[in-house]
Protein backbone atom coordinates (compact mmCIF):
# COMPACT_ATOMS: atom_id res chain seq x y z
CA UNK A 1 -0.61 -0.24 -37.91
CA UNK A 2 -1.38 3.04 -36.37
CA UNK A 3 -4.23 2.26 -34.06
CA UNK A 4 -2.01 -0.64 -32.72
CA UNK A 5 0.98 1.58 -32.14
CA UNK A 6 -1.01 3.99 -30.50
CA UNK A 7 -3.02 1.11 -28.47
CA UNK A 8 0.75 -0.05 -27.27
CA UNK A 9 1.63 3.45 -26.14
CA UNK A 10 -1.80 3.41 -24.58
CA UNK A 11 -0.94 0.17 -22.40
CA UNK A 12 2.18 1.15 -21.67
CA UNK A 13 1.23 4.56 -20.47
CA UNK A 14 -1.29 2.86 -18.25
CA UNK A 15 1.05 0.12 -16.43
CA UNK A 16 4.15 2.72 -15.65
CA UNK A 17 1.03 4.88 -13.88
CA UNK A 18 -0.15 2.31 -11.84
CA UNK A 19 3.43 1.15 -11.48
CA UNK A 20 4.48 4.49 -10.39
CA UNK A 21 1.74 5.31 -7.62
CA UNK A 22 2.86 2.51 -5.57
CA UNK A 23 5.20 3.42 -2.76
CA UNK A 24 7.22 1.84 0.29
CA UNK A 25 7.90 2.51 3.58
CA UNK A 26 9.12 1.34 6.68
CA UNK A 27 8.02 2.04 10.14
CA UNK A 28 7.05 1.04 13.78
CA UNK A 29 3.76 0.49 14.42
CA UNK A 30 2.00 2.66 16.93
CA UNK A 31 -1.96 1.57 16.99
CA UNK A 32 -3.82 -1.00 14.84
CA UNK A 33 -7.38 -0.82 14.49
CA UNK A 34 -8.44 -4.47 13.14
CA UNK A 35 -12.20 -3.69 12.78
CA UNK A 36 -11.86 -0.48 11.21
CA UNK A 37 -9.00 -1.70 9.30
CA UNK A 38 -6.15 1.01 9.77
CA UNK A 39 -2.73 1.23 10.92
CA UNK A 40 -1.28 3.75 12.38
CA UNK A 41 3.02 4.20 12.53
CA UNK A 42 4.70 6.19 14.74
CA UNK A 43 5.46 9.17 12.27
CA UNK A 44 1.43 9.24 11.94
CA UNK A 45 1.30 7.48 8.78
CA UNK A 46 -1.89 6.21 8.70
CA UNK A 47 -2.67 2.75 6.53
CA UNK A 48 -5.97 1.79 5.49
CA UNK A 49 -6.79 -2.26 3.98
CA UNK A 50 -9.58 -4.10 2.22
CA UNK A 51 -10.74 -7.10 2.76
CA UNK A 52 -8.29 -9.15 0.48
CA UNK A 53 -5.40 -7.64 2.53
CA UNK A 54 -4.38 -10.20 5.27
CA UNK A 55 -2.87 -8.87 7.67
CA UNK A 56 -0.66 -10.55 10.28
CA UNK A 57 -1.62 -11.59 13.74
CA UNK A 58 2.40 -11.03 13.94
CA UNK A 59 1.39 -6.78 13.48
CA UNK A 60 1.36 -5.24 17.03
CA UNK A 61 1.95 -2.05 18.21
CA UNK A 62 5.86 -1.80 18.69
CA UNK A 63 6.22 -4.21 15.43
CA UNK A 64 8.80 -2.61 12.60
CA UNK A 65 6.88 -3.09 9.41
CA UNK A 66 7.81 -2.57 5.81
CA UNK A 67 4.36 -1.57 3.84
CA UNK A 68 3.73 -1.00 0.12
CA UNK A 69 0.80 1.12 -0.35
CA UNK A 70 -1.14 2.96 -3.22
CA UNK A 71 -2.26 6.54 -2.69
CA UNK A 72 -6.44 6.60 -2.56
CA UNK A 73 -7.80 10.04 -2.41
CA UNK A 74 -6.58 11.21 0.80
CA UNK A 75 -5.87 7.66 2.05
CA UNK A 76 -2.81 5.30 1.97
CA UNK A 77 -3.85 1.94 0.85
CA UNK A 78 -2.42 -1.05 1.73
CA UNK A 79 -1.36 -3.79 -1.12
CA UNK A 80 1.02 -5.49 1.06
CA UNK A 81 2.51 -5.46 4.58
CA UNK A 82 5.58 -7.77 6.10
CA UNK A 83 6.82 -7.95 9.82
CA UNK A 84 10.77 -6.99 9.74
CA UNK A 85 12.68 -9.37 12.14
């Protein structure tokens, strides 16, 4: 009964980390860099993607974004990325 109460607290310790380190924000676009894969907003936030991160032919510079993003090191990844109308 221990070990699984102490496995649960494990889990659960684990998903409101990685639940916590994600972040929003909004922002204009001021340079995208397709091959090198990073977006840059006009504050000078500076977004990095993978591969499974599709982003938009709709993203140009001038475009208002809203971006979730996960802290890397001293990067800002990208998990996902929308066009604001």
């Amino acid at each position: 009964m221990k070990r699984a109460l102490i496995a649960s607290i494990f889990a659960l310790g684990l998903a409101i980390t990685g639940v916590a380190s994600a972040a929003d924000l909004e922002g204009t676009v001021k340079t995208i860099q397709i091959n090198e894969r990073v977006m840059t907003l006009s504050d000078g936030t500076q977004l990095h993607w993978t591969e499974s991160i599709t982003v938009s032919q709709d993203i140009q510079e001038g475009a208002s974004v809203r971006a979730t993003y996960e802290p890397e090191g001293d990067k800002y990844v990208l998990t996902r990325i929308e066009v604001l109308k």
